[in-house]
C-alpha atoms as a PDB file:
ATOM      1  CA  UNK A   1       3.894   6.206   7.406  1.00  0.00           C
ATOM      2  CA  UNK A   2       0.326   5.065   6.941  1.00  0.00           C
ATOM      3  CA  UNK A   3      -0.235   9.380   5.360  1.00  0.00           C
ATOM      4  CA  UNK A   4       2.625   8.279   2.795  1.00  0.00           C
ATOM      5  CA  UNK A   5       1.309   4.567   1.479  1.00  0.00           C
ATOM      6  CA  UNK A   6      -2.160   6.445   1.416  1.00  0.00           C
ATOM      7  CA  UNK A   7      -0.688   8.980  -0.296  1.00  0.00           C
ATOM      8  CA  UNK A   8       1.265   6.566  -3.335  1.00  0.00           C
ATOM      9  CA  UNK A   9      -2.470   4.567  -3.010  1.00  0.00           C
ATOM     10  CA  UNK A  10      -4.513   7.382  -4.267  1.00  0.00           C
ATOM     11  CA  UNK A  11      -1.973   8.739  -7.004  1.00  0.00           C
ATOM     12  CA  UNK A  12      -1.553   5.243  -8.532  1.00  0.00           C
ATOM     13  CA  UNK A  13      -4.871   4.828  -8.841  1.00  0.00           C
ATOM     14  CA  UNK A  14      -5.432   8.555 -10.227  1.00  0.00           C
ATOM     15  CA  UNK A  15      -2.642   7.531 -12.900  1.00  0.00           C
ATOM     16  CA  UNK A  16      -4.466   4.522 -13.221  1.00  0.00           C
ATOM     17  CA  UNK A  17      -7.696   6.184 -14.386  1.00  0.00           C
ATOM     18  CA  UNK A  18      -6.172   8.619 -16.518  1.00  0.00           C
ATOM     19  CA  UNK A  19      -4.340   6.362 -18.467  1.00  0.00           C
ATOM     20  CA  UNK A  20      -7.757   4.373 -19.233  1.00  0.00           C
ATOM     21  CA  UNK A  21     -10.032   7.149 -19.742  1.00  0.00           C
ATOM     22  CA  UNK A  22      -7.175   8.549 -22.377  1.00  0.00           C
ATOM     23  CA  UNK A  23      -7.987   5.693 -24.563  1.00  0.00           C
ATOM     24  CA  UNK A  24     -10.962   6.676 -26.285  1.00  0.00           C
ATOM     25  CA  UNK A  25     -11.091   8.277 -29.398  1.00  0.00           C
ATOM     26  CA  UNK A  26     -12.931  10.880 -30.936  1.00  0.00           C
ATOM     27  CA  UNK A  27     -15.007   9.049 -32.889  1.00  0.00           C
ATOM     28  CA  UNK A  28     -16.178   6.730 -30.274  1.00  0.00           C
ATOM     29  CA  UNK A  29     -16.645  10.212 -27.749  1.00  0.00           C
ATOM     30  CA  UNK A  30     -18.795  11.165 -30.355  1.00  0.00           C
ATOM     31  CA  UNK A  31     -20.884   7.950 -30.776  1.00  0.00           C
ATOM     32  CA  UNK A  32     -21.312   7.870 -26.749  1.00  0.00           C
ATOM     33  CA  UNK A  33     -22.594  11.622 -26.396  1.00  0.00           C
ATOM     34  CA  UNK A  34     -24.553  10.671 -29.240  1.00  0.00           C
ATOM     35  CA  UNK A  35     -26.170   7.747 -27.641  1.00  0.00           C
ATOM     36  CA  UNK A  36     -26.148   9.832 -23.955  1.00  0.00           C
ATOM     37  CA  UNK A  37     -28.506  12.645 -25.765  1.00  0.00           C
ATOM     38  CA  UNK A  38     -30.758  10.315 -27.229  1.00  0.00           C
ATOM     39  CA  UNK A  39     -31.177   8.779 -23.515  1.00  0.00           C
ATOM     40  CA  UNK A  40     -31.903  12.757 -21.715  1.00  0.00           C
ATOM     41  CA  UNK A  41     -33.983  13.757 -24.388  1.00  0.00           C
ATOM     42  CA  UNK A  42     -37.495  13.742 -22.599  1.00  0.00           C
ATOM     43  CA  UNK A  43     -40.217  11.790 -23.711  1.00  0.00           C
ATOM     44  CA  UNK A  44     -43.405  11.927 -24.889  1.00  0.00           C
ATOM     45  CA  UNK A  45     -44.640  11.920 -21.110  1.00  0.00           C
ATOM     46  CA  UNK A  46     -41.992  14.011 -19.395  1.00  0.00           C
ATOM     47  CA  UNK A  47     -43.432  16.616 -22.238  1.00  0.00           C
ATOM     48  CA  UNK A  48     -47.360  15.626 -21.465  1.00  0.00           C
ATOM     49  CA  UNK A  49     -46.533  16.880 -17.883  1.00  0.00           C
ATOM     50  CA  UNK A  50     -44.170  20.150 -18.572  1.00  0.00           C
ATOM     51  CA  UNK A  51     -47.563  21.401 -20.556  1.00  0.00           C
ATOM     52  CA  UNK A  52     -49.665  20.279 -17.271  1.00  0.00           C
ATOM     53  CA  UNK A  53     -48.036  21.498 -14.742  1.00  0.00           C
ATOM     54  CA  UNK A  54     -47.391  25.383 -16.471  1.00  0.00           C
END
């Protein structure tokens, strides 16, 4: 019994996060991989120290 409300738990909330993660559009994808680049794109510094270290 305790397998089967387990079970319904975890599916609900799978459902659950689909069904929010569906929501976003295109163009906002966009702006947020946009923004997410911007963020890993290395720095000045991070750059400084890939010359040092090779």
């Amino acid at each position: 019994m305790r397998r089967i409300y387990f079970f319904i738990f975890v599916t609900i909330i799978f459902l659950y996060s689909q069904a929010i993660f569906s929501q976003e559009t295109d163009e906002v994808s966009a702006e947020m991989m946009k923004v997410w680049m911007e963020y890993m794109t290395p720095g000045p510094m991070h750059e400084m120290m890939a010359k040092k270290c090779w």
